[in-house]
Protein backbone atom coordinates (compact mmCIF):
# COMPACT_ATOMS: atom_id res chain seq x y z
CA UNK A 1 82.16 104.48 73.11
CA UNK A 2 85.34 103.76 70.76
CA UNK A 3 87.02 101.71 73.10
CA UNK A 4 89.34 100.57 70.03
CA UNK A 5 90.71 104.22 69.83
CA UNK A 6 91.46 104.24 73.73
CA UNK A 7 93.34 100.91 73.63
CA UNK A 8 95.00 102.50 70.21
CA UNK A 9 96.15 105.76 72.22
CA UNK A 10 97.02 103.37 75.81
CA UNK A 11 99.06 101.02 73.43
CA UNK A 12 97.72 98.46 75.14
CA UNK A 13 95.05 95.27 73.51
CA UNK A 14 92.69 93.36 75.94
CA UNK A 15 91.84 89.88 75.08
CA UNK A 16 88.48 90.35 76.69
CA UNK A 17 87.42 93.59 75.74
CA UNK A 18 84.11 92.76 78.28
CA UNK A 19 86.60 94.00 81.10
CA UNK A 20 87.82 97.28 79.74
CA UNK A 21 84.43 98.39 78.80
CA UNK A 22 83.25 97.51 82.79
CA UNK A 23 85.82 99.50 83.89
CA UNK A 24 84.27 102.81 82.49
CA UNK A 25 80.71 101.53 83.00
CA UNK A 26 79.41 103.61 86.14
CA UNK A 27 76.88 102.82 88.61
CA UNK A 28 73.98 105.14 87.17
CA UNK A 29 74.83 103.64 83.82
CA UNK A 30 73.57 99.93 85.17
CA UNK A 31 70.86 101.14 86.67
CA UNK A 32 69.26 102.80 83.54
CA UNK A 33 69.72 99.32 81.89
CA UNK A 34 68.02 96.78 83.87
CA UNK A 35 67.85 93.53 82.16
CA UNK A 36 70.75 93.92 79.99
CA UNK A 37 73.92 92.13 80.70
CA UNK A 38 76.07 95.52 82.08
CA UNK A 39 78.03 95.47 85.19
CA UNK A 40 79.36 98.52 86.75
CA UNK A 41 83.11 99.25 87.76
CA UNK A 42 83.27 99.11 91.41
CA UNK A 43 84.31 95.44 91.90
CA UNK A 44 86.92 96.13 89.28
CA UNK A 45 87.91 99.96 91.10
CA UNK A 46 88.27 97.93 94.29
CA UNK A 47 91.14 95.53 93.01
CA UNK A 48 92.74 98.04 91.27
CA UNK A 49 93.31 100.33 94.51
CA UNK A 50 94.90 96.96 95.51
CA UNK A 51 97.47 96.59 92.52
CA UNK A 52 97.87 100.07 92.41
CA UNK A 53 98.88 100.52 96.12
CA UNK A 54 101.62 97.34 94.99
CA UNK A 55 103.02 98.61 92.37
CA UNK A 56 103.76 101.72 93.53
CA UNK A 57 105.06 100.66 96.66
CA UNK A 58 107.43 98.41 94.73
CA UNK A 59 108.18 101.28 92.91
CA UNK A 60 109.59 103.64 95.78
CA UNK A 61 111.12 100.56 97.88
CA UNK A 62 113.78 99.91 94.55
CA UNK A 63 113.83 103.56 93.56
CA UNK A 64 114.13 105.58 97.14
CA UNK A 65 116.28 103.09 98.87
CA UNK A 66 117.28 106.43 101.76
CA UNK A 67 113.59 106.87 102.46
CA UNK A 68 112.38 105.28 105.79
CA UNK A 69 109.37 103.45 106.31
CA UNK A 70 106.73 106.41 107.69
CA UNK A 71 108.49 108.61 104.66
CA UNK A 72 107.71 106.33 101.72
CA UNK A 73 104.21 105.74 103.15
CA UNK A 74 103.87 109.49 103.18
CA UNK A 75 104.74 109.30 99.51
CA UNK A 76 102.77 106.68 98.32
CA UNK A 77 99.64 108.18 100.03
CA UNK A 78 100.13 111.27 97.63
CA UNK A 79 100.88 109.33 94.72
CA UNK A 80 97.36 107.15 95.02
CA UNK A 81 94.91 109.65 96.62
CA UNK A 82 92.71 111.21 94.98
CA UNK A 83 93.07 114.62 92.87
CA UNK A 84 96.85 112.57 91.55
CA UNK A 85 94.94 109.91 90.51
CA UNK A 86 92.18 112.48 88.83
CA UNK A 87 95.84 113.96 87.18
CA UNK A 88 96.03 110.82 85.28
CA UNK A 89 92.63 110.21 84.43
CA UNK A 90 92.62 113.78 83.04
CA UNK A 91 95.61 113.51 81.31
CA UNK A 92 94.69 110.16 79.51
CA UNK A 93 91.11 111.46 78.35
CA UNK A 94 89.11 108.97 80.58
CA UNK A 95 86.31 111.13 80.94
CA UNK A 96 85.76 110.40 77.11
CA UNK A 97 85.17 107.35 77.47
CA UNK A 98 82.83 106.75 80.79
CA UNK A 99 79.42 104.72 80.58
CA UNK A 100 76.93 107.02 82.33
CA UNK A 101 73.41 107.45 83.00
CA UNK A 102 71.60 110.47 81.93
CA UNK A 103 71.00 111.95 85.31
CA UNK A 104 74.49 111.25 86.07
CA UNK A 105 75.55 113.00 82.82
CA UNK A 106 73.38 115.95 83.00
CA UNK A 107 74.87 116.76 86.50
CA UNK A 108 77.97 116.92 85.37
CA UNK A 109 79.43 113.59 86.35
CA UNK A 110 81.71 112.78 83.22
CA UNK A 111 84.01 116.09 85.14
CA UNK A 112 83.63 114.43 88.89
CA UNK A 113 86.82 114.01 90.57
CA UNK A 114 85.93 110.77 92.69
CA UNK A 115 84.19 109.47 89.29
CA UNK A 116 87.44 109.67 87.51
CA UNK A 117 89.57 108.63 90.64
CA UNK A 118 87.39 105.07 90.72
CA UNK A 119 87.62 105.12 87.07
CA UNK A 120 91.60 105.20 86.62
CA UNK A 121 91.62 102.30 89.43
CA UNK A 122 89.31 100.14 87.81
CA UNK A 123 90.78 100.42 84.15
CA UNK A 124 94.12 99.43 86.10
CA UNK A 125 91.81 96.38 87.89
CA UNK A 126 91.08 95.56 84.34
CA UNK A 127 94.33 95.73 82.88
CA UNK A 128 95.38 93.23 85.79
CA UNK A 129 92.62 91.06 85.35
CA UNK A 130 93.36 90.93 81.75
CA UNK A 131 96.84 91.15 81.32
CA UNK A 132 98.84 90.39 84.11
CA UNK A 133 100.88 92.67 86.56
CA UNK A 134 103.46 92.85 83.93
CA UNK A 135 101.16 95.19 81.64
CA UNK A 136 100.41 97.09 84.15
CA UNK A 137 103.83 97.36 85.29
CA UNK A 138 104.65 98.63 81.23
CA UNK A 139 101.48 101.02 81.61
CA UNK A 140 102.65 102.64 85.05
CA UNK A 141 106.32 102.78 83.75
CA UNK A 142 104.74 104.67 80.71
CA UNK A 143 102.16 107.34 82.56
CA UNK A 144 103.02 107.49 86.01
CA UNK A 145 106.36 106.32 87.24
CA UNK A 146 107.81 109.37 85.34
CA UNK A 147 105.68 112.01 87.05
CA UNK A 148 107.28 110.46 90.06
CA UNK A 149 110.78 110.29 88.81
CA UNK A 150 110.10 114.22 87.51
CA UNK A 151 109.94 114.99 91.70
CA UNK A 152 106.32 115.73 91.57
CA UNK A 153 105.66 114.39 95.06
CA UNK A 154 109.04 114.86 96.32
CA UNK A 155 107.14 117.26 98.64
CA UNK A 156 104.87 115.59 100.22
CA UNK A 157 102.83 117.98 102.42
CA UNK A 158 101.42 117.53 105.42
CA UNK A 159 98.69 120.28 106.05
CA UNK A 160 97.64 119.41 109.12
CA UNK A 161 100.83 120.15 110.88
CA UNK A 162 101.57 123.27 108.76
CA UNK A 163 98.20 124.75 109.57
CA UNK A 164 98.32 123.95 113.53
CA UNK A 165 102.17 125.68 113.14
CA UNK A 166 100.97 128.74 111.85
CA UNK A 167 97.98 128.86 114.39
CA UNK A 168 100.43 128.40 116.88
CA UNK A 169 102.76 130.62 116.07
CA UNK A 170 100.32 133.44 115.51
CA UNK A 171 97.71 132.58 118.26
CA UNK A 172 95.29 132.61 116.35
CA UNK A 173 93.16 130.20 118.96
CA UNK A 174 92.06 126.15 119.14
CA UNK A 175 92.01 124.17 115.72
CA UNK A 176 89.37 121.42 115.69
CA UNK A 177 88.23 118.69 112.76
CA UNK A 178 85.08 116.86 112.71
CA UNK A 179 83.39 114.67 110.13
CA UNK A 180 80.04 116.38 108.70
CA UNK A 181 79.47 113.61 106.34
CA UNK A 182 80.28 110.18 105.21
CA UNK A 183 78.65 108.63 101.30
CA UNK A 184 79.21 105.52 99.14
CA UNK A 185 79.14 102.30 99.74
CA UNK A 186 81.55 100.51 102.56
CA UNK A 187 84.07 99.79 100.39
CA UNK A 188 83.97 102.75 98.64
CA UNK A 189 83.74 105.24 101.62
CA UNK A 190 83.79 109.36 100.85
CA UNK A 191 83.81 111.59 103.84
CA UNK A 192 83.56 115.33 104.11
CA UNK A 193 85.53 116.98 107.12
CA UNK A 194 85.33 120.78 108.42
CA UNK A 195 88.62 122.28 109.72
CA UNK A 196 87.08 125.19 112.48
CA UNK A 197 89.30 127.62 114.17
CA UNK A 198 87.86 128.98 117.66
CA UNK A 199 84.88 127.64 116.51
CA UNK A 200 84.80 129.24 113.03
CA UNK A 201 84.41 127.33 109.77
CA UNK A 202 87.71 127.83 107.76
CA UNK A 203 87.68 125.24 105.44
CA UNK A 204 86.62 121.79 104.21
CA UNK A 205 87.37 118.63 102.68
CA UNK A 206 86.91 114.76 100.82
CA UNK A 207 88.60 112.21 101.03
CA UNK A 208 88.67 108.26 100.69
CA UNK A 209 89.59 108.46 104.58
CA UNK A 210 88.98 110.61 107.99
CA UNK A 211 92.81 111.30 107.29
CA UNK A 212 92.24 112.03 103.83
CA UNK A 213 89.49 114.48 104.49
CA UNK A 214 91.20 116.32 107.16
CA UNK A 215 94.31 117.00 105.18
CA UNK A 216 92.16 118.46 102.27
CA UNK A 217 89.92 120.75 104.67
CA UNK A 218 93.72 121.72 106.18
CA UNK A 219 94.81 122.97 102.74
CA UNK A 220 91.77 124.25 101.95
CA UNK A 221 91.88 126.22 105.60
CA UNK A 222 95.17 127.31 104.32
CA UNK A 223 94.65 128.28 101.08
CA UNK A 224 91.84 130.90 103.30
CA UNK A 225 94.32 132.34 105.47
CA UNK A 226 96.71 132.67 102.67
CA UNK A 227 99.48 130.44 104.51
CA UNK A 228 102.36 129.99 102.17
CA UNK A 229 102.78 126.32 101.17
């Protein structure tokens, strides 16, 4: 991988180049290369959910100085979950770049959402390891902060409510959520919820949380009764 042409299109130069290239270095990558002196990303993934849940809240406490507290946690949580943080990853040709092994990469993984999520947070684990929180400051002032600023999240949904509203409203019977499913590691949980209504499958979700989940099988629940969002 040309990891001189990312750092050429980032604008960004690690000193240790070591930690940029273990940032895109996935599990399944490692494991096909016993021996050899590769470590995979999710040490570095796990920091940089840490700096990125910082920096952003810095960013909305000095920029949204009306919201209130349960209001700017709302907006952070949409900023740093999952398919937004795929967004970025997407839009900065990460999947280019990503260290896989061959099972991994004939299955499609170079496209999978929670593979670029854990990506974009490592690279910014990196960046902080090797730079300082003033790089990444520059790099989120550069690539994200302005997808903020643009209102992107200024509506910050919350399907759970909307769905038990419309189910309400309509009688349409009992909504229940249940966890079918929980994968990864314990730091790096993924659960799968089901959304049923009067029993009846209607939709389902991942997330990084139980919360997570159930707001994703709530839109996705939505997006089946064709509830305008």
């Amino acid at each position: 991988m040309d990891f001189q042409l990312l750092q050429k299109e980032l604008g960004v130069q690690f000193t240790n180049e070591k930690l940029l290239k273990q940032a895109f270095t996935h599990s399944s990558y490692v494991n096909e290369h016993r021996g050899k002196p590769f470590a995979d990303n999710e040490r570095l993934e796990f920091l940089g959910d840490a700096v990125l849940e910082l920096t952003i809240s810095q960013f909305l406490f000095m920029n949204y100085p009306k919201l209130a507290e349960g209001e700017l946690t709302k907006l952070r949580a949409a900023i740093v979950c999952e398919p937004s943080l795929v967004y970025f990853a997407n839009q900065l040709g990460f999947g280019r770049f990503v260290l896989l092994g061959k099972g991994e990469e004939l299955t499609g993984g170079r496209h999978r959402p929670a593979l670029l999520a854990d990506v974009f947070e490592a690279f910014i684990g990196a960046l902080y390891l090797d730079q300082g929180i003033d790089e990444v400051l520059q790099f989120l002032e550069k690539f994200v902060y302005p997808r903020i600023s643009q209102g992107e999240y200024s509506r910050v949904t919350d399907y759970k409510s909307q769905l038990q509203e419309f189910v309400q409203h309509d009688g349409l019977g009992d909504i229940q959520y249940r966890i079918v499913s929980e994968r990864g590691p314990a730091h790096n949980r993924e659960f799968i919820s089901e959304v049923l209504l009067s029993g009846k499958i209607m939709g389902q979700g991942i997330g990084r949380s139980k919360k997570e989940a159930e707001q994703n099988a709530a839109h996705a629940a939505m997006n089946q009764l064709k509830i305008n969002q």
